[in-house]
Protein backbone atom coordinates (compact mmCIF):
# COMPACT_ATOMS: atom_id res chain seq x y z
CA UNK A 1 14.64 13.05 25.50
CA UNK A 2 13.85 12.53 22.12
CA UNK A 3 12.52 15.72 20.10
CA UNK A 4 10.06 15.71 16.90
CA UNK A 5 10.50 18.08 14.13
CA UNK A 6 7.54 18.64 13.13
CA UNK A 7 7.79 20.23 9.98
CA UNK A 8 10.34 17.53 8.66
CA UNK A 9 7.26 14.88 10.03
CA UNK A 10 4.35 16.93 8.34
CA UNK A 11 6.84 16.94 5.15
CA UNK A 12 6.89 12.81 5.74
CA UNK A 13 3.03 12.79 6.37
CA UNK A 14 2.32 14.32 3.18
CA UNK A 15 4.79 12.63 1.28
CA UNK A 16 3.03 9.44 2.50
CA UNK A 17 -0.86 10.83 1.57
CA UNK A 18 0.01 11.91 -1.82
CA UNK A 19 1.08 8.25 -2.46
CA UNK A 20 -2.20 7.12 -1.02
CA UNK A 21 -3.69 9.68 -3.08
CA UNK A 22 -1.91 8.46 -6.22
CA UNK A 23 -2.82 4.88 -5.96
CA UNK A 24 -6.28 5.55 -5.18
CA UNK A 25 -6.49 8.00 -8.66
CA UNK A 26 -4.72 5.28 -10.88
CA UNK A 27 -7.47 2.94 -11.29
CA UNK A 28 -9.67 6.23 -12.05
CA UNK A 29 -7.32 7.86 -14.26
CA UNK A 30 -8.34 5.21 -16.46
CA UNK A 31 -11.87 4.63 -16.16
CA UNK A 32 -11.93 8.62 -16.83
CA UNK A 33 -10.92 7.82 -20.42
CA UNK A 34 -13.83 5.81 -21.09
CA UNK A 35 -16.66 7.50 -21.72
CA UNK A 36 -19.33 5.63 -20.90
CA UNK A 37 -18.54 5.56 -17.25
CA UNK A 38 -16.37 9.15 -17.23
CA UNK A 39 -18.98 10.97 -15.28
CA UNK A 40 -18.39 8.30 -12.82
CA UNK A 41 -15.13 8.30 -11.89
CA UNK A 42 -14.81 12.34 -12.20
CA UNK A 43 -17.09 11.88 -9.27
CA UNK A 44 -15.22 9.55 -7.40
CA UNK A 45 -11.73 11.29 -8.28
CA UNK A 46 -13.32 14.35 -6.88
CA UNK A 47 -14.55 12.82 -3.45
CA UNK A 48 -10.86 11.26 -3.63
CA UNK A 49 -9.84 15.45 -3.78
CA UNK A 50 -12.37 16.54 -0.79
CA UNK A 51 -11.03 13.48 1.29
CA UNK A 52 -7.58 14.42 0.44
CA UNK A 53 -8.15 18.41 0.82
CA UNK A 54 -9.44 17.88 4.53
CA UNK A 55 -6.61 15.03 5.66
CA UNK A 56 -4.32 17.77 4.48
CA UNK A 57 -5.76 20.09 6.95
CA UNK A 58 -5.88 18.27 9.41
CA UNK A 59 -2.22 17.07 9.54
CA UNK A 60 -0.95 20.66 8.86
CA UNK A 61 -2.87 21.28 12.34
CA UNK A 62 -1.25 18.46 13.86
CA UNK A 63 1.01 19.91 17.25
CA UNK A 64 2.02 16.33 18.64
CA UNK A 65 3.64 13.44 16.30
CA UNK A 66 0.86 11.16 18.00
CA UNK A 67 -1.51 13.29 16.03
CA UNK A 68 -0.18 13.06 13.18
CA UNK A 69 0.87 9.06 13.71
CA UNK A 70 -3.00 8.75 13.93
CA UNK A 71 -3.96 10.99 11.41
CA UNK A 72 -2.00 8.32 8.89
């Protein structure tokens, strides 16, 4: 029987949404430097954040690997 660590697969799991996170900033992270649409993409970076902030929770309270396989 194989067994999961878990923490060592949340560790991988969050490894893998900051990277999702990054690449989703990057085209915003330049757009924010422009000021005519600034406002903009503060906006989006920040629904980017509340996404992010509740995918985090949600994989923290992950108790099978299947739940956390879907949760990516």
């Amino acid at each position: 029987m194989i067994t999961v660590n878990m923490t060592k697969a949340r560790e991988i799991a969050h490894t893998h949404r900051r990277v999702k996170r990054a690449e989703a900033f990057a085209p915003l992270d330049i757009a924010a430097t422009i000021p005519s649409i600034s406002v903009q993409a503060e906006n989006d970076r920040q629904v980017i954040r509340e996404d992010d902030h509740v995918l985090q929770a949600q994989m923290d309270a992950a108790k099978t690997p299947e739940e956390l396989a879907e949760l990516m």
